[in-house]
Protein backbone atom coordinates (compact mmCIF):
# COMPACT_ATOMS: atom_id res chain seq x y z
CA UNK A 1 -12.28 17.60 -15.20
CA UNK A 2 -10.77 13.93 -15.43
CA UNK A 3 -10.72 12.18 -11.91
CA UNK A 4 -6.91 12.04 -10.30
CA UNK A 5 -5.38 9.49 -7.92
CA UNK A 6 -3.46 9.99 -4.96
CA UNK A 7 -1.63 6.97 -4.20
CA UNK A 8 -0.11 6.67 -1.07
CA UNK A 9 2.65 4.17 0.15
CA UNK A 10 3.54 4.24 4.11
CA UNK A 11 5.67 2.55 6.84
CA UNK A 12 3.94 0.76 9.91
CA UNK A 13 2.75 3.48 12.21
CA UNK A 14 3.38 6.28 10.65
CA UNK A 15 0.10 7.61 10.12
CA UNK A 16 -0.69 6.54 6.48
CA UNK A 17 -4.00 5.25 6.99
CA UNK A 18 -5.09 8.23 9.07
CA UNK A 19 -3.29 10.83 7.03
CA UNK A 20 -5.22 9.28 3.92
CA UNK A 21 -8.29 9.13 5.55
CA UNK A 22 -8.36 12.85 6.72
CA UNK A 23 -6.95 14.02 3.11
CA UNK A 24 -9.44 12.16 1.51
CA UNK A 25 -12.32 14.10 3.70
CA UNK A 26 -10.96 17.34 3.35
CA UNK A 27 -10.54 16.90 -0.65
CA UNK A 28 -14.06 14.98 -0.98
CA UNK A 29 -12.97 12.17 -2.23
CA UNK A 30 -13.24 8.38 -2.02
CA UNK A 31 -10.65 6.41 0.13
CA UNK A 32 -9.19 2.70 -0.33
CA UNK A 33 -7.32 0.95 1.97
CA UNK A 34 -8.35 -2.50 3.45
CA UNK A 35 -11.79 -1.80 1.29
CA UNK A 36 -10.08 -3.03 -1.59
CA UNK A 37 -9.92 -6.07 -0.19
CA UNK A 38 -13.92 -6.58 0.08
CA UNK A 39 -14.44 -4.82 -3.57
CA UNK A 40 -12.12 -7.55 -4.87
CA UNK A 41 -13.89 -10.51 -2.81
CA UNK A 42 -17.35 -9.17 -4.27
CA UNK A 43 -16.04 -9.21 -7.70
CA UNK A 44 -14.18 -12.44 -7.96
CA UNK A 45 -16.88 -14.43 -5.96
CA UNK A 46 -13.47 -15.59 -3.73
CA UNK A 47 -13.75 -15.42 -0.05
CA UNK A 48 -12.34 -12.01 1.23
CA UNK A 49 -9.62 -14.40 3.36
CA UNK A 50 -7.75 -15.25 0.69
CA UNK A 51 -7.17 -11.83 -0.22
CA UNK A 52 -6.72 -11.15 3.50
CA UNK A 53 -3.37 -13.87 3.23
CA UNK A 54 -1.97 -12.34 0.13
CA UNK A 55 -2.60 -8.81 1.33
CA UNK A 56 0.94 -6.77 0.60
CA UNK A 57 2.77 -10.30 0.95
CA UNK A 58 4.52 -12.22 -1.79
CA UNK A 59 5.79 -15.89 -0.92
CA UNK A 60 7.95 -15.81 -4.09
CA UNK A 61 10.32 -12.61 -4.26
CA UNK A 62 13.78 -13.76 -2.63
CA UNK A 63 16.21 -15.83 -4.79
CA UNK A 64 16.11 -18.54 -1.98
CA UNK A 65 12.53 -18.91 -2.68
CA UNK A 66 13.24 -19.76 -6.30
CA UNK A 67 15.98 -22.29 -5.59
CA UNK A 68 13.53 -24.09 -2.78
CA UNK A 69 10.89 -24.38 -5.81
CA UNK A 70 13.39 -25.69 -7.69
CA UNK A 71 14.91 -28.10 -5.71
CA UNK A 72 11.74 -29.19 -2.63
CA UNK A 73 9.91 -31.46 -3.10
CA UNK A 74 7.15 -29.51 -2.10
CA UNK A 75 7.44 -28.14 -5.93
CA UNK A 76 3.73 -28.27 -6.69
CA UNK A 77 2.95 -26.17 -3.70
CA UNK A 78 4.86 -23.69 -4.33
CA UNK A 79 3.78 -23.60 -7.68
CA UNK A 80 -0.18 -23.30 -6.72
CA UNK A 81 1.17 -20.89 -3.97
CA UNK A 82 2.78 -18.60 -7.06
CA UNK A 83 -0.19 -18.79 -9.75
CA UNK A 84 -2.56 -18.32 -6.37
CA UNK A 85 -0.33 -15.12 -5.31
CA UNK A 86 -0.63 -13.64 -9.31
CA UNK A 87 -4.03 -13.91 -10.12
CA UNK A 88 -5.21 -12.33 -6.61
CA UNK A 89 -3.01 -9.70 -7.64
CA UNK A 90 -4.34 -9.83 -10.95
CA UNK A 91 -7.97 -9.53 -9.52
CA UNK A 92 -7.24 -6.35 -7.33
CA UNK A 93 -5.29 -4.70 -9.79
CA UNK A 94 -8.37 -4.64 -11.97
CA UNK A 95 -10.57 -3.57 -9.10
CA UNK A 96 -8.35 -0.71 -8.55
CA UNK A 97 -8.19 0.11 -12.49
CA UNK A 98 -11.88 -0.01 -12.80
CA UNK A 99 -12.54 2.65 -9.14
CA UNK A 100 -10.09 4.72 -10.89
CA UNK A 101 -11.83 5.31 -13.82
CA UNK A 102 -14.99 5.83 -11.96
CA UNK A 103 -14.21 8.59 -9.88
CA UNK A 104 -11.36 10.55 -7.90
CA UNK A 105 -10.00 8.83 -5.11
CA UNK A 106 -6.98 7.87 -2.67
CA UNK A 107 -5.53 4.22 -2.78
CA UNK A 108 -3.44 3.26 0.19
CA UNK A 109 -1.03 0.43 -0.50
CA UNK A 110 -1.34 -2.70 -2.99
CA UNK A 111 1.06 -1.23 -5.84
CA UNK A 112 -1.90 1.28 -6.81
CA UNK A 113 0.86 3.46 -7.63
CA UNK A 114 2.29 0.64 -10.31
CA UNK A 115 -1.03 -0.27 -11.77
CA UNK A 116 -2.16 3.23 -12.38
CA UNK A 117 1.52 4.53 -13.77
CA UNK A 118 -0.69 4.65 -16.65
CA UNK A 119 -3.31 7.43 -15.13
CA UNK A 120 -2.52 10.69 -16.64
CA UNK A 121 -3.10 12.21 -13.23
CA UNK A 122 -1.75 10.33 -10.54
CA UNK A 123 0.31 11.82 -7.32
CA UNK A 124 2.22 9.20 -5.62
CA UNK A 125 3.39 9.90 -1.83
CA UNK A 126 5.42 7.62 0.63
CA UNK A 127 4.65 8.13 4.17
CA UNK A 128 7.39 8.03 6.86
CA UNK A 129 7.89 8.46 10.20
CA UNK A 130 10.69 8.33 13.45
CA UNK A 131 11.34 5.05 14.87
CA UNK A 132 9.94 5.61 18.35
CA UNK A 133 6.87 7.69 16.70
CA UNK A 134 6.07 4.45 14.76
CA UNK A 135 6.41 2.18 18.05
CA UNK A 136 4.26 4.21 20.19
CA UNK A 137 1.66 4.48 17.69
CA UNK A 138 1.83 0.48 17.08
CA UNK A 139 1.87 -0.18 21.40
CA UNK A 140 -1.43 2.20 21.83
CA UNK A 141 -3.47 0.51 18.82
CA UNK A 142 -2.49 -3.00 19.29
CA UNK A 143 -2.07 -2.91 23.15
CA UNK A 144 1.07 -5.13 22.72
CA UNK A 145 4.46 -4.64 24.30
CA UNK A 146 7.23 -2.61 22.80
CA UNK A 147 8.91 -5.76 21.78
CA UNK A 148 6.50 -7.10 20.24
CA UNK A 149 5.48 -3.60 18.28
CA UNK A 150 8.86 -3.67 16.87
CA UNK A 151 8.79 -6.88 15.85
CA UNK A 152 5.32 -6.39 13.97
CA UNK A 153 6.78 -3.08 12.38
CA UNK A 154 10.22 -5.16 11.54
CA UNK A 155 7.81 -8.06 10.16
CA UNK A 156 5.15 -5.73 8.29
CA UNK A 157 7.73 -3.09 6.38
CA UNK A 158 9.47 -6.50 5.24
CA UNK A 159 6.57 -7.81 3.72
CA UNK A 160 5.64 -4.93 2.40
CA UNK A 161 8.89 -3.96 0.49
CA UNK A 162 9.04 -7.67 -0.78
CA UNK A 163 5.61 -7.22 -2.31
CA UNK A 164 6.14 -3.52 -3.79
CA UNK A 165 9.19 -4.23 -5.13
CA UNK A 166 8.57 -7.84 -6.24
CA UNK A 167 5.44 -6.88 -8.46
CA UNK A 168 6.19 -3.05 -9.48
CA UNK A 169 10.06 -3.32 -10.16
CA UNK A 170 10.84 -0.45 -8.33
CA UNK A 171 12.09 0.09 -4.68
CA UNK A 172 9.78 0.79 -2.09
CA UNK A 173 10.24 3.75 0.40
CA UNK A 174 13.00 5.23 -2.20
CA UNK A 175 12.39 8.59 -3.30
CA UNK A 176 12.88 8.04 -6.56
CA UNK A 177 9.89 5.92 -7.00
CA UNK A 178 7.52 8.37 -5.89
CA UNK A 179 6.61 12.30 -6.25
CA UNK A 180 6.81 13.46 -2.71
CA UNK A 181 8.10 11.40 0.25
CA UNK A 182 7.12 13.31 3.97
CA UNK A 183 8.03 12.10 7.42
CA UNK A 184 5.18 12.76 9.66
CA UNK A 185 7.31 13.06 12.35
CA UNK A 186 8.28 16.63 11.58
CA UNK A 187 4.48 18.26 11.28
CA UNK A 188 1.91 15.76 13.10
CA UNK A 189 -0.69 13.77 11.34
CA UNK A 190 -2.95 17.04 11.01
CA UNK A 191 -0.05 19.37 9.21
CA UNK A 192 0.87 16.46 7.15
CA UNK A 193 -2.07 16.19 5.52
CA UNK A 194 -2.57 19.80 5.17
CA UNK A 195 1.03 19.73 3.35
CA UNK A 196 0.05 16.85 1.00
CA UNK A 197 -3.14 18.50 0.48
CA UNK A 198 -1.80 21.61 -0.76
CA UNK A 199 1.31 19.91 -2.85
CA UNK A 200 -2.17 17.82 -4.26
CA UNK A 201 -3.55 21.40 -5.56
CA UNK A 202 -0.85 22.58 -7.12
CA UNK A 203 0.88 19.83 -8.77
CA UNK A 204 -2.28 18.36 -9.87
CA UNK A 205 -3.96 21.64 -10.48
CA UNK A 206 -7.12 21.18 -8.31
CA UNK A 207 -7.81 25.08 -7.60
């Protein structure tokens, strides 16, 4: 049977990383999240902190960034950041390309969803959750305040919409740009995944 993909995008705190971890136990399966980031330092020979800076962020994706580049003098630094920004991009898409045709796994993140479109079996899932679900989750893990945890949420889903949307050309978080979107909220972390795991089975025919 060919390998098959589950690609899943998420909000801050709503349980994506957990929820992809547990799926990915219960289906036997490898899991990528923050690994990636490694895999693509070891490959490139690059220091794993420049892919930790570029990680879900684009400096270029808002029409006031293209006017600055035009018109700062700072041009040639905005430049290198740009061609810097693409080819790390470039160099973890093809890590992810190359795990995918290795074996059966789960990507979190990084546009996996976008750089496999190609994958004849690929199930893409966005991840959401309640406001105040999302905080609490952020406070206990980070041990920071509640304003601060919504400002790192605020900051976080920003950066990662610019970066979705800037290098796939769709719209992150909108339905229509995925295959199943699920707030966690409604069923807990545990019935989440045993939702996704099932919609997994049937729509990509695992049993």
């Amino acid at each position: 049977m060919e390998n098959y993909i589950i690609n899943i995008g998420r909000q801050l705190g709503s349980g994506g990383h957990t929820i992809g971890e547990k799926l990915s136990g219960q289906l036997n399966i490898a899991y990528y999240d923050k690994e990636l980031l490694q895999i693509a330092s070891q490959e490139s020979g690059l220091g794993k902190e420049f892919f930790e800076r570029a990680d879900e962020k684009t400096n270029i994706h808002l029409f006031g960034d293209f006017v600055g580049w035009f018109s700062s003098s700072m041009n040639q630094g905005y430049f290198n950041n740009y061609l810097r920004n693409e080819s790390l991009f470039q160099i973890q898409s093809d890590v992810i390309r190359q795990l995918a045709d290795r074996q059966s796994c789960i990507f979190v993140g990084r546009c996996a969803d976008y750089i496999l479109r190609d994958h004849p079996r690929c199930l893409n899932i966005f991840i959401t959750a309640r406001f105040e679900d999302r905080l609490q989750r952020i406070i206990k893990k980070e041990k920071i305040s509640s304003e601060k945890a919504k400002e790192v949420i605020e900051r976080t889903d920003k950066q990662r919409s610019g970066y979705y949307n800037y290098y796939s050309n769709k719209v992150w978080g909108m339905s229509t740009s995925y295959h199943l979107c699920i707030n966690s909220s409604l069923l807990g972390i545990d019935e989440t995944v045993a939702y996704i795991r099932s919609f997994a089975e049937k729509s990509l025919k695992l049993t």
